[in-house]
PDB file of N, CA and C in Angstrom:
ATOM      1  N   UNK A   1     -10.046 -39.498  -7.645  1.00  0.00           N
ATOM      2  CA  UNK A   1      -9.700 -38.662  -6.509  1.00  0.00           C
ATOM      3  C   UNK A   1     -10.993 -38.151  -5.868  1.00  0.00           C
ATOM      4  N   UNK A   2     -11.254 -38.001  -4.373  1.00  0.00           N
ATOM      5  CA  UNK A   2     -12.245 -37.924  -4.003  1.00  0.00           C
ATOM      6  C   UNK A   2     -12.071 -36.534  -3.909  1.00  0.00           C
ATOM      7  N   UNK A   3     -13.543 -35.407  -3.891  1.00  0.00           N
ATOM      8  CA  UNK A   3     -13.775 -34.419  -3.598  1.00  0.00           C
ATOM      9  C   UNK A   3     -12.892 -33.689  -2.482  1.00  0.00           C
ATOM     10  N   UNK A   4     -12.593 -32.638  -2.764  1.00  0.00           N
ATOM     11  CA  UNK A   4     -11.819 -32.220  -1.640  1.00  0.00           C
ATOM     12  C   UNK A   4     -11.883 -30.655  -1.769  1.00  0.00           C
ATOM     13  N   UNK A   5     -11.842 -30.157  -0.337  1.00  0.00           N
ATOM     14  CA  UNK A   5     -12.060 -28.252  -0.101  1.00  0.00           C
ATOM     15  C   UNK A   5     -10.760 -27.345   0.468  1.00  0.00           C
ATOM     16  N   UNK A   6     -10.716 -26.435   0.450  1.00  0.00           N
ATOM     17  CA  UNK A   6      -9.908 -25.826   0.897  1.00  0.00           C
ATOM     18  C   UNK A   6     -10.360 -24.845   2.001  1.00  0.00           C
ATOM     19  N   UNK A   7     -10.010 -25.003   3.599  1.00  0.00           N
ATOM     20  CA  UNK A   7     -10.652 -24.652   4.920  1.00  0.00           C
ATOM     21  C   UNK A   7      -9.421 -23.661   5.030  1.00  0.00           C
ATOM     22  N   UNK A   8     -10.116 -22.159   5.103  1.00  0.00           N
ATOM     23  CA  UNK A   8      -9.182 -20.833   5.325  1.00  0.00           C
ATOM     24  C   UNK A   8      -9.736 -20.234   6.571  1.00  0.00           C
ATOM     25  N   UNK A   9      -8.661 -20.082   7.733  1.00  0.00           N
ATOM     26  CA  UNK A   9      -9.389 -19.288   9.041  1.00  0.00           C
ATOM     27  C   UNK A   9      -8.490 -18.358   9.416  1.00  0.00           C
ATOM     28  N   UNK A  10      -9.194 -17.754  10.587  1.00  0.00           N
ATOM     29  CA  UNK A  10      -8.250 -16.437  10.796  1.00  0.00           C
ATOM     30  C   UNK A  10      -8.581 -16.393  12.665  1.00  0.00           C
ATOM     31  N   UNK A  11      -7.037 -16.676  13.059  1.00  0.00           N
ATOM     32  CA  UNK A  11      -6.907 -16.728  14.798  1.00  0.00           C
ATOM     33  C   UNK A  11      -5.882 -15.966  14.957  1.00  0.00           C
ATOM     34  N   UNK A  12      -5.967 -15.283  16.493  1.00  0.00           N
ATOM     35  CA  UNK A  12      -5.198 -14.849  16.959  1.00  0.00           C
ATOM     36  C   UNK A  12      -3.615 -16.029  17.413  1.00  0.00           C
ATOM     37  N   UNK A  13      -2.759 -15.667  17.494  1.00  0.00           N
ATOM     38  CA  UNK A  13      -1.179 -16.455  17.714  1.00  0.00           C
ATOM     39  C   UNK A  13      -1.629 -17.228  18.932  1.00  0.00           C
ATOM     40  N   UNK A  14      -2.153 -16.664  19.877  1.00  0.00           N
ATOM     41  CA  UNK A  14      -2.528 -17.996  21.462  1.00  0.00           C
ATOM     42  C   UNK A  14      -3.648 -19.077  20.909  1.00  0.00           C
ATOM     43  N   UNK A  15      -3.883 -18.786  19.516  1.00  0.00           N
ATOM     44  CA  UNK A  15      -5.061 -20.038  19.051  1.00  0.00           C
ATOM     45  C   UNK A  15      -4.375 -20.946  17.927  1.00  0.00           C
ATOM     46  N   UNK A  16      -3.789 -20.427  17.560  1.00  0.00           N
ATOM     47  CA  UNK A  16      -3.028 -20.827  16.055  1.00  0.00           C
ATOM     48  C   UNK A  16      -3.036 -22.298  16.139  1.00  0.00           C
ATOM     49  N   UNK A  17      -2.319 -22.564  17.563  1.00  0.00           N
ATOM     50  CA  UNK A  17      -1.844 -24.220  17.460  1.00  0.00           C
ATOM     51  C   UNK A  17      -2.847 -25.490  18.199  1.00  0.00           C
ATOM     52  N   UNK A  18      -4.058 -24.237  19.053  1.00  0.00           N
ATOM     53  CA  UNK A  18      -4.862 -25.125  19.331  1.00  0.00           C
ATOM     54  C   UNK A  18      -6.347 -25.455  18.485  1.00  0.00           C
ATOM     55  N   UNK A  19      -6.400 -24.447  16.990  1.00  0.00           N
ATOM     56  CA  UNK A  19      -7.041 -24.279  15.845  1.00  0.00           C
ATOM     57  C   UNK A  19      -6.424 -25.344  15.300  1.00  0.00           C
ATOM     58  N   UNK A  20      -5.312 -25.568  14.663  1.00  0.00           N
ATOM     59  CA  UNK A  20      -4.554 -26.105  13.526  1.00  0.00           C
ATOM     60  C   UNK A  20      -4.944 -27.800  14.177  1.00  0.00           C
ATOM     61  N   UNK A  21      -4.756 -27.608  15.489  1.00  0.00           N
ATOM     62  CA  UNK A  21      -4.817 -29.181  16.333  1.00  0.00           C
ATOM     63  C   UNK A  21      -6.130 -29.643  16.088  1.00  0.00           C
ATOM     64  N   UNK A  22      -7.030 -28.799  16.470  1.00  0.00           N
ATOM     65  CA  UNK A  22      -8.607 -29.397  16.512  1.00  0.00           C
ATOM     66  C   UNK A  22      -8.874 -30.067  15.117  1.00  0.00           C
ATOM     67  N   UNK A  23      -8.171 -28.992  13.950  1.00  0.00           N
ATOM     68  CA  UNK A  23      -9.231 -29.669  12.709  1.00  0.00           C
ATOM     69  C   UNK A  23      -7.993 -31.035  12.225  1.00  0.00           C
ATOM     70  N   UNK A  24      -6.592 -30.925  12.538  1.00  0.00           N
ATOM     71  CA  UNK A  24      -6.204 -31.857  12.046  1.00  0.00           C
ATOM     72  C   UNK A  24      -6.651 -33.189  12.964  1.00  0.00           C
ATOM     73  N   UNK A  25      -6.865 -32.979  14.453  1.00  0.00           N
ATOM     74  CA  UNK A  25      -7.624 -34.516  15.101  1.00  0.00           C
ATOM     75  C   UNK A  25      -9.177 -35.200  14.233  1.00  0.00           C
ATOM     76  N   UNK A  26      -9.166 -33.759  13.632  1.00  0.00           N
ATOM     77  CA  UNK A  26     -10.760 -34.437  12.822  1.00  0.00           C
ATOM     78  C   UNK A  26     -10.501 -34.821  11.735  1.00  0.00           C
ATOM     79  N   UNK A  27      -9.346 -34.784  11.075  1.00  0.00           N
ATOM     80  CA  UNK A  27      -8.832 -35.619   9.810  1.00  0.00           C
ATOM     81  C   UNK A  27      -8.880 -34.528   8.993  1.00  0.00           C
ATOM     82  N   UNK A  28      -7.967 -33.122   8.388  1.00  0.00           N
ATOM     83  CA  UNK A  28      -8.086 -32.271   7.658  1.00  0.00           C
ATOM     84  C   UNK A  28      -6.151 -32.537   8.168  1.00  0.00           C
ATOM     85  N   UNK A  29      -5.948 -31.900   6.769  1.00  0.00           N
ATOM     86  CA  UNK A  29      -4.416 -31.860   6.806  1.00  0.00           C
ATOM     87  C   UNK A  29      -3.496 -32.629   5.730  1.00  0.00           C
ATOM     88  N   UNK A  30      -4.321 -33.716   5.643  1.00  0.00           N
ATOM     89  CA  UNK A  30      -3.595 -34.865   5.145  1.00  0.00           C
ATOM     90  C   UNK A  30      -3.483 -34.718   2.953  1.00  0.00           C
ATOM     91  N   UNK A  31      -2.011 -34.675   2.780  1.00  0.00           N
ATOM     92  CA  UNK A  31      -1.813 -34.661   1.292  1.00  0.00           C
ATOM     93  C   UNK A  31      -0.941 -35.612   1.020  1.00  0.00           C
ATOM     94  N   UNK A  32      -1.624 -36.885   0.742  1.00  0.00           N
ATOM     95  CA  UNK A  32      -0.347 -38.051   0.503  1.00  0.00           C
ATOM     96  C   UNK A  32      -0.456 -38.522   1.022  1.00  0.00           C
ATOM     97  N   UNK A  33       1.012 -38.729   2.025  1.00  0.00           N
ATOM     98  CA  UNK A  33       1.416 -39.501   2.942  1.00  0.00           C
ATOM     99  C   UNK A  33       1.938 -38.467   3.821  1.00  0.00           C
ATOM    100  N   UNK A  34       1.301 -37.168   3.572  1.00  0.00           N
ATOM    101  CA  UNK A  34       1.721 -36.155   4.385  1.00  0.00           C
ATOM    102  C   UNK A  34       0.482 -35.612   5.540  1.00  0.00           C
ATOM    103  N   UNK A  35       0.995 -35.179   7.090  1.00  0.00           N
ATOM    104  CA  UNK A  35      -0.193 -35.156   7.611  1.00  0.00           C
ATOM    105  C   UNK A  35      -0.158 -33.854   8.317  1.00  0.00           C
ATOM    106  N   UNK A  36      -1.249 -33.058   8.951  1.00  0.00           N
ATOM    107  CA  UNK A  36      -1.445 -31.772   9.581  1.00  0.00           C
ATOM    108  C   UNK A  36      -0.501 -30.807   8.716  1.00  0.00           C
ATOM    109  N   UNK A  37      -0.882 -30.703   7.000  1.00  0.00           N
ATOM    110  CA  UNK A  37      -0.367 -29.852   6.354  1.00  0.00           C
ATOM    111  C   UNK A  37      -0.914 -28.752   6.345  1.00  0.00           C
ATOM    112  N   UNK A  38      -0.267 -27.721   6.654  1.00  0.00           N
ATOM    113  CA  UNK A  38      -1.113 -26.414   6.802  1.00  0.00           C
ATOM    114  C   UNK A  38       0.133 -25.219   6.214  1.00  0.00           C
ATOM    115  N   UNK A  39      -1.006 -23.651   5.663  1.00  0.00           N
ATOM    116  CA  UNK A  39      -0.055 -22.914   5.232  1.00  0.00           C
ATOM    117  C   UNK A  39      -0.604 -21.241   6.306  1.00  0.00           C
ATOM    118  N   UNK A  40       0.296 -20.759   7.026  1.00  0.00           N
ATOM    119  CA  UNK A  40       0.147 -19.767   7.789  1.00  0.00           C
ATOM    120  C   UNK A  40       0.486 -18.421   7.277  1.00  0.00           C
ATOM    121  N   UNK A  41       0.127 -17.515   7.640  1.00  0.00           N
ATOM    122  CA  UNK A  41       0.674 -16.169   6.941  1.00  0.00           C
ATOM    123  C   UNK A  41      -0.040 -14.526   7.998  1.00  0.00           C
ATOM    124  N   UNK A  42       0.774 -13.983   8.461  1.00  0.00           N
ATOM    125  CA  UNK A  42       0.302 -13.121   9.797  1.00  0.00           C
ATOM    126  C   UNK A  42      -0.513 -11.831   8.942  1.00  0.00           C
ATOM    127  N   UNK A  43      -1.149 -11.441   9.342  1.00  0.00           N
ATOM    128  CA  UNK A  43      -1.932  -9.920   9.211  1.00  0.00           C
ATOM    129  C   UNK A  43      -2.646  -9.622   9.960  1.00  0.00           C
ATOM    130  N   UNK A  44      -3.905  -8.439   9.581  1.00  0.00           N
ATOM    131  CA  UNK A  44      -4.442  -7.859  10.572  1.00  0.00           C
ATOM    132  C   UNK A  44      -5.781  -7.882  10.191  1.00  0.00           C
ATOM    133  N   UNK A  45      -6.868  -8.591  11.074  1.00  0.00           N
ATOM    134  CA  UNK A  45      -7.767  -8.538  11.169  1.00  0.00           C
ATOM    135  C   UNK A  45      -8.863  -7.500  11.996  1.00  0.00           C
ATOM    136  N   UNK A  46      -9.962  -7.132  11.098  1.00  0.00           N
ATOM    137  CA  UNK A  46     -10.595  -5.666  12.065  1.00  0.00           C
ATOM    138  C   UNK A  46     -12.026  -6.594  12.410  1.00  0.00           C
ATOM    139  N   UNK A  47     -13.082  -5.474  12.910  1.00  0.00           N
ATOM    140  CA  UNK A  47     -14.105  -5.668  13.576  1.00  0.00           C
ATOM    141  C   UNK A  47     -14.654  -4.467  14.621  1.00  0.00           C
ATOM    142  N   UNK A  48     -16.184  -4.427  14.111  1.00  0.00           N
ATOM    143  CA  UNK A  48     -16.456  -3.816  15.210  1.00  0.00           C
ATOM    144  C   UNK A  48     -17.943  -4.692  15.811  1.00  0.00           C
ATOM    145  N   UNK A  49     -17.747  -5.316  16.640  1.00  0.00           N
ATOM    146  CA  UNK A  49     -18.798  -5.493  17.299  1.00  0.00           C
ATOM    147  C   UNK A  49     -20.384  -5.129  17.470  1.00  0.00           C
ATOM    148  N   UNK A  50     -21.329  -5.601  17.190  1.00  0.00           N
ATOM    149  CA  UNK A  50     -22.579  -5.108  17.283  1.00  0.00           C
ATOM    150  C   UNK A  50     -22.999  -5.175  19.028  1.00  0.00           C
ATOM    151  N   UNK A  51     -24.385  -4.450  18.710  1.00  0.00           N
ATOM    152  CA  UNK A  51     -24.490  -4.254  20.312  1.00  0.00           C
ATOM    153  C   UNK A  51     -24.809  -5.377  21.017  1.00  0.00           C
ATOM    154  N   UNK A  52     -25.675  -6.510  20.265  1.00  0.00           N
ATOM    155  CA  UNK A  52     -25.423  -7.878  21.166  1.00  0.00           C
ATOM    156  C   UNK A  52     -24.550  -9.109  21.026  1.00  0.00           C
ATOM    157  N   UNK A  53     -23.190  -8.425  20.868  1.00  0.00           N
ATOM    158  CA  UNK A  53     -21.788  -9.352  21.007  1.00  0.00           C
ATOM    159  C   UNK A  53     -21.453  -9.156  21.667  1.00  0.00           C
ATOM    160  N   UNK A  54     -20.509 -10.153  21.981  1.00  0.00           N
ATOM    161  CA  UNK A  54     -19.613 -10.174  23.326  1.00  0.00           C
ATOM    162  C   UNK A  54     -18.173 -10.344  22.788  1.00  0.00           C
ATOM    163  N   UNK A  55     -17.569  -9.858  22.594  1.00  0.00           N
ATOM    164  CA  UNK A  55     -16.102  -9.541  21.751  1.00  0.00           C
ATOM    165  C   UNK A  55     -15.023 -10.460  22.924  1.00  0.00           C
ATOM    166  N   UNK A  56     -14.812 -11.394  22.406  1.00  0.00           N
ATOM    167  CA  UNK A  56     -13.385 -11.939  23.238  1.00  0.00           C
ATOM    168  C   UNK A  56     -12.191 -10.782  23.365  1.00  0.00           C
ATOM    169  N   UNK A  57     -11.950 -10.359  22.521  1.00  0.00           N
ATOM    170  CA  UNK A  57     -11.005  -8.973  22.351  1.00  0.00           C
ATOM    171  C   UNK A  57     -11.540  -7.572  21.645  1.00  0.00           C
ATOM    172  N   UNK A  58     -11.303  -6.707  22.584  1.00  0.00           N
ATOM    173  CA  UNK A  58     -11.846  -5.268  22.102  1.00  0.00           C
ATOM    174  C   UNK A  58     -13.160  -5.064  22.999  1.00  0.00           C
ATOM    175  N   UNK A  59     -14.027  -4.117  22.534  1.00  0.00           N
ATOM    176  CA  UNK A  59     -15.104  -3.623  23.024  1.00  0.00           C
ATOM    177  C   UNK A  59     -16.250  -3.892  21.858  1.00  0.00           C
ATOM    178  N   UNK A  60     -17.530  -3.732  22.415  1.00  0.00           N
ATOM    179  CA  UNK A  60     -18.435  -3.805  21.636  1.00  0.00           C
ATOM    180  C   UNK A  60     -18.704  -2.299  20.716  1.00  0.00           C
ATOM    181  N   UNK A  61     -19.282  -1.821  19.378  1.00  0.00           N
ATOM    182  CA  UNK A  61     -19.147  -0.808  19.488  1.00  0.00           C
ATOM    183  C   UNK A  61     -17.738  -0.133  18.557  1.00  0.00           C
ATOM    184  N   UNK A  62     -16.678  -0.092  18.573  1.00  0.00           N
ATOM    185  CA  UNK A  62     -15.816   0.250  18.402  1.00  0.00           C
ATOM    186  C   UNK A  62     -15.093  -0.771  18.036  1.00  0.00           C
ATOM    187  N   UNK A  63     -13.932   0.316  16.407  1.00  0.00           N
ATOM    188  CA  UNK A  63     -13.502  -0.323  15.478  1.00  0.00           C
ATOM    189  C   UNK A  63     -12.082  -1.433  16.004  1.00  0.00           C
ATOM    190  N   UNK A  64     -11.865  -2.568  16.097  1.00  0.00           N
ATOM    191  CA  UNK A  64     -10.611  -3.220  16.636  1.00  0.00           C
ATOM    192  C   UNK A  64      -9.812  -3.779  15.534  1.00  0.00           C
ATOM    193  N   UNK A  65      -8.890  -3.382  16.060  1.00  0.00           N
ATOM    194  CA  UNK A  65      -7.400  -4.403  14.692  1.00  0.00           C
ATOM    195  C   UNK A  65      -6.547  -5.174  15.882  1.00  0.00           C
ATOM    196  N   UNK A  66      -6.647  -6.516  15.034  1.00  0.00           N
ATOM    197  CA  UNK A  66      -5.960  -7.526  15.988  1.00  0.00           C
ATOM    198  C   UNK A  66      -5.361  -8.426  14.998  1.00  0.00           C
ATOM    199  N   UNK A  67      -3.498  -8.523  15.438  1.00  0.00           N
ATOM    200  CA  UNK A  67      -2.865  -9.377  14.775  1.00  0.00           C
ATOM    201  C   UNK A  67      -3.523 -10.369  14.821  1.00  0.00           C
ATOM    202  N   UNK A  68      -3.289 -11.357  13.679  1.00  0.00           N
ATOM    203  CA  UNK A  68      -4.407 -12.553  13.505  1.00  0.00           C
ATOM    204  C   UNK A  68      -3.326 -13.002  11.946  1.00  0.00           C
ATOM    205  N   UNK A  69      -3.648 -14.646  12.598  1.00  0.00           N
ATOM    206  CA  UNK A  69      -3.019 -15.360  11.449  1.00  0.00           C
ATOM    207  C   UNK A  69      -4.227 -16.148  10.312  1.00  0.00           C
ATOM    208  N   UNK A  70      -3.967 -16.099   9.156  1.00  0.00           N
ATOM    209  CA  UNK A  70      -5.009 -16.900   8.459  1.00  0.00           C
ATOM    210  C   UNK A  70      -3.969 -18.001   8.032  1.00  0.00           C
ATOM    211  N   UNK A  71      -4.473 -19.414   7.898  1.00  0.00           N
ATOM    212  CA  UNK A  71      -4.285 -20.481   8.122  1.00  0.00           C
ATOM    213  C   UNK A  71      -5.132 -21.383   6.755  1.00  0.00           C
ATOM    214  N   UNK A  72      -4.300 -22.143   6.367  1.00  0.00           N
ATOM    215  CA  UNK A  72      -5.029 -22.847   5.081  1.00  0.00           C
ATOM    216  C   UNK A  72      -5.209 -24.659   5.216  1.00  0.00           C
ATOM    217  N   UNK A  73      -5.596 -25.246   4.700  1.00  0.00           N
ATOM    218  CA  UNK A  73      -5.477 -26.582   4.967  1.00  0.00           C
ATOM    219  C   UNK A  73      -6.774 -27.086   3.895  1.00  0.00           C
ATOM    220  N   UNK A  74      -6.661 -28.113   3.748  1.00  0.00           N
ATOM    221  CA  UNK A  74      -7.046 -28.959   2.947  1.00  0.00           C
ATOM    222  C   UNK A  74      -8.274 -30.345   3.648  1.00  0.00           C
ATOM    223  N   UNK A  75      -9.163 -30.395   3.556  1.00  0.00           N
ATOM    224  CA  UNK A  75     -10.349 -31.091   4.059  1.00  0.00           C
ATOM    225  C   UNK A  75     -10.905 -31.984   2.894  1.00  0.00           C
ATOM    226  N   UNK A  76     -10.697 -33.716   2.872  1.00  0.00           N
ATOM    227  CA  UNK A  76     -12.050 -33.992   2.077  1.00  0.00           C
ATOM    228  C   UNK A  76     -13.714 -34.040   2.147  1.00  0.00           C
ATOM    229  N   UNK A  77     -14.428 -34.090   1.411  1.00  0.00           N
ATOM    230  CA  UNK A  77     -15.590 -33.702   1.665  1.00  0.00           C
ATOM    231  C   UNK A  77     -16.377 -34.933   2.638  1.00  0.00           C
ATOM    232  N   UNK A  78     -16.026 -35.667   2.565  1.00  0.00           N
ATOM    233  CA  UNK A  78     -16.622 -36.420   4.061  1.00  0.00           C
ATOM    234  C   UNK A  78     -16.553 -35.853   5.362  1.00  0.00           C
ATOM    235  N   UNK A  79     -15.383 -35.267   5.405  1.00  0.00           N
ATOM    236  CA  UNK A  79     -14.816 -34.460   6.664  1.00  0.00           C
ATOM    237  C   UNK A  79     -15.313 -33.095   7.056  1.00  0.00           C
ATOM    238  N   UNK A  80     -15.614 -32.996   5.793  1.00  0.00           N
ATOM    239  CA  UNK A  80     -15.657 -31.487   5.773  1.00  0.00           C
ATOM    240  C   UNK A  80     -16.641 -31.129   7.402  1.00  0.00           C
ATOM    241  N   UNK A  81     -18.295 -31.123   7.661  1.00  0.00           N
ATOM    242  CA  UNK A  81     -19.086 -30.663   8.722  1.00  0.00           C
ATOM    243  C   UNK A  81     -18.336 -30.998   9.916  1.00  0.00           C
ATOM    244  N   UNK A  82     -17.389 -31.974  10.238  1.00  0.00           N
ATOM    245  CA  UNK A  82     -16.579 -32.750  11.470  1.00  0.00           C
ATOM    246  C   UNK A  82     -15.315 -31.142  11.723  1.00  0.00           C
ATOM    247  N   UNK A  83     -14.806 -31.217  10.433  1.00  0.00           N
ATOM    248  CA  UNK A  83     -13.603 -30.014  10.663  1.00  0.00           C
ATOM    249  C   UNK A  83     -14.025 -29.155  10.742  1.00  0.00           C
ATOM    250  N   UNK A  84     -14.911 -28.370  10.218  1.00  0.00           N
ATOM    251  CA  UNK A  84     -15.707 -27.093  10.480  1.00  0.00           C
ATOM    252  C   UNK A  84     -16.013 -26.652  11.861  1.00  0.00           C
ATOM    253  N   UNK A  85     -16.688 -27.953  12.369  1.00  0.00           N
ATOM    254  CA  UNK A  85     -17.377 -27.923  13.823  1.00  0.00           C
ATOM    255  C   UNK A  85     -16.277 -27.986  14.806  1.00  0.00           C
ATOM    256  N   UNK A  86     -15.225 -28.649  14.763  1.00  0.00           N
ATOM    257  CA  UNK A  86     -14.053 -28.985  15.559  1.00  0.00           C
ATOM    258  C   UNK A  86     -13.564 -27.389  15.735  1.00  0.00           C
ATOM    259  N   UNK A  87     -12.948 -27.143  14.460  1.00  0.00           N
ATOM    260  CA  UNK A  87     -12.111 -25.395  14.393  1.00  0.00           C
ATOM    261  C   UNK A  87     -13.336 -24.543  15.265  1.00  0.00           C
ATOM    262  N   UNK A  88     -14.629 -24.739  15.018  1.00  0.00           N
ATOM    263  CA  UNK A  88     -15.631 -23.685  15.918  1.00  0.00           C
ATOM    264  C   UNK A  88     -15.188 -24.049  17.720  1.00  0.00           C
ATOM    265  N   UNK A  89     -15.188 -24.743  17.676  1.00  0.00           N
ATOM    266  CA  UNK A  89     -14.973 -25.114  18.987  1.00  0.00           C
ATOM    267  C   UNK A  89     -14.268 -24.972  19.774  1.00  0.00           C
ATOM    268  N   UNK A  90     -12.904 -25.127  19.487  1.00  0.00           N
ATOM    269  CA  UNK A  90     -11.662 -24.931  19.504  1.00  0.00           C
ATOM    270  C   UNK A  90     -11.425 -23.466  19.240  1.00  0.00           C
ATOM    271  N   UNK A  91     -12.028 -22.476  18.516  1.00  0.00           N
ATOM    272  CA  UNK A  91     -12.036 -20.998  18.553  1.00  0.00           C
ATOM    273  C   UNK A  91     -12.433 -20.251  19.451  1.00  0.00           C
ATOM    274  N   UNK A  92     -11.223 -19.127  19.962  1.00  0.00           N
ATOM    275  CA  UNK A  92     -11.288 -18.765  20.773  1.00  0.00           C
ATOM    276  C   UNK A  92     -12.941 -17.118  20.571  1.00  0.00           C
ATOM    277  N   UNK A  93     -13.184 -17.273  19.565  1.00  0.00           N
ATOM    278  CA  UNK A  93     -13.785 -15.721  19.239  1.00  0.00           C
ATOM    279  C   UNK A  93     -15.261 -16.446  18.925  1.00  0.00           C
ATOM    280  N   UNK A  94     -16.303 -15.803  19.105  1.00  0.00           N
ATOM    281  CA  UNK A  94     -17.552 -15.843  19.849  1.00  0.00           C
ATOM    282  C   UNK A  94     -18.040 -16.091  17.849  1.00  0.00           C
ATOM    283  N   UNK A  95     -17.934 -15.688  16.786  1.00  0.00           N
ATOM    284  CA  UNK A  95     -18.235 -15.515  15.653  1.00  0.00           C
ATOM    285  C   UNK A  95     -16.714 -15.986  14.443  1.00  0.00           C
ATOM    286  N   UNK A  96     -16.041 -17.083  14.797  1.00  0.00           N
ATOM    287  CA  UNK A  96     -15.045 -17.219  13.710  1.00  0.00           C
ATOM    288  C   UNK A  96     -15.032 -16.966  12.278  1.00  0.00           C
ATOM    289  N   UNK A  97     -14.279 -16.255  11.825  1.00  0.00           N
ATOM    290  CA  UNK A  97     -14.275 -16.073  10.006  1.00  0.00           C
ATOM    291  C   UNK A  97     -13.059 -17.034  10.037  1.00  0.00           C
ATOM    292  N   UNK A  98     -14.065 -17.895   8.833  1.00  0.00           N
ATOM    293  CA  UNK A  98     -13.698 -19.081   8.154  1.00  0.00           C
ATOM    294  C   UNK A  98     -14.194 -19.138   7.089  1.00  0.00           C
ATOM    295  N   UNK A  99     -13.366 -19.635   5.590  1.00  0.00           N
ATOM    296  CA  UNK A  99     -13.943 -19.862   4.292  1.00  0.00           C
ATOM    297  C   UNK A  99     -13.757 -21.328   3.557  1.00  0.00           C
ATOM    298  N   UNK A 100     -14.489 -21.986   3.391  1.00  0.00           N
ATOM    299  CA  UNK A 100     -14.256 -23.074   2.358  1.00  0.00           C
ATOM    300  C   UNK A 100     -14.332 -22.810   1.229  1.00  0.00           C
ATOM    301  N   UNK A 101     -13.658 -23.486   0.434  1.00  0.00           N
ATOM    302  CA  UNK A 101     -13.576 -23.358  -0.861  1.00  0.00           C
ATOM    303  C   UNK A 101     -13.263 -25.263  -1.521  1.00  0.00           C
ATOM    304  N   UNK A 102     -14.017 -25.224  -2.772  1.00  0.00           N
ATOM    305  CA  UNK A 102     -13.969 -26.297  -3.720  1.00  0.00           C
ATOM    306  C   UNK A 102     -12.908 -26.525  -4.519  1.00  0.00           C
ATOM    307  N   UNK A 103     -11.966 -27.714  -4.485  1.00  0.00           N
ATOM    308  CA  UNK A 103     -10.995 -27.685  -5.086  1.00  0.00           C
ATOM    309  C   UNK A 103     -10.865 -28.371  -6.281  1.00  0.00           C
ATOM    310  N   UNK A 104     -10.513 -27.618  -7.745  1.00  0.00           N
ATOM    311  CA  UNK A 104     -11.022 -28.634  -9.221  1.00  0.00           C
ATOM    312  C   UNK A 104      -9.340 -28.838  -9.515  1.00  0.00           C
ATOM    313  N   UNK A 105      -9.378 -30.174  -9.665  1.00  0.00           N
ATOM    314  CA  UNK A 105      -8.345 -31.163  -9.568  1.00  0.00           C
ATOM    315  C   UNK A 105      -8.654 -31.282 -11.325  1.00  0.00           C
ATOM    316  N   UNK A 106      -7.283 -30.966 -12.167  1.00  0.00           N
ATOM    317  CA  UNK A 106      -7.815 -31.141 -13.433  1.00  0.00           C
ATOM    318  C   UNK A 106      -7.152 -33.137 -14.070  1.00  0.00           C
TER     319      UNK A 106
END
């Protein structure tokens, strides 16, 4: 079984489906014979802006809470720099929080 990661992000609902789209066109998603598998779950993401950001939402400066979905999916490691870069792109927020993680397949 080849190496494989686990790609965790966090978008607002008007990004959700054009996030989930970008990294599955770059080949992330796929378990099997299964494809653009992804796991969603809503909460609230904060932030406060430093003074040389430019905040897509909120102000610079001051503390913001914004519904925001985190999003899971599955990347092999060939893919991995392609999906990373795709989801940046495709993100609507100037600084995306995103986590990979290593997956041990026993």
């Amino acid at each position: 079984m080849s190496e494989r990661f686990k790609l965790v992000w966090f978008a607002p609902e008007d990004a959700l489906d054009v996030t989930r789209t970008a990294v599955f066109e770059a080949g992330a998603g796929t378990i099997g014979e299964y494809e653009r598998c992804s796991w969603c779950a809503a909460g609230t993401g904060t932030f406060v802006g430093g003074e040389g950001s430019d905040p897509t939402i909120g102000e610079r400066g001051r503390e913001e809470r914004v519904p925001e979905f985190r999003v899971e999916t599955v990347v092999s490691a060939h893919l991995l720099a392609d999906v990373v870069a795709a989801l940046r792109a495709a993100h609507p927020y100037e600084e995306p929080a995103y986590d990979v993680y290593p997956l041990l397949h026993a």
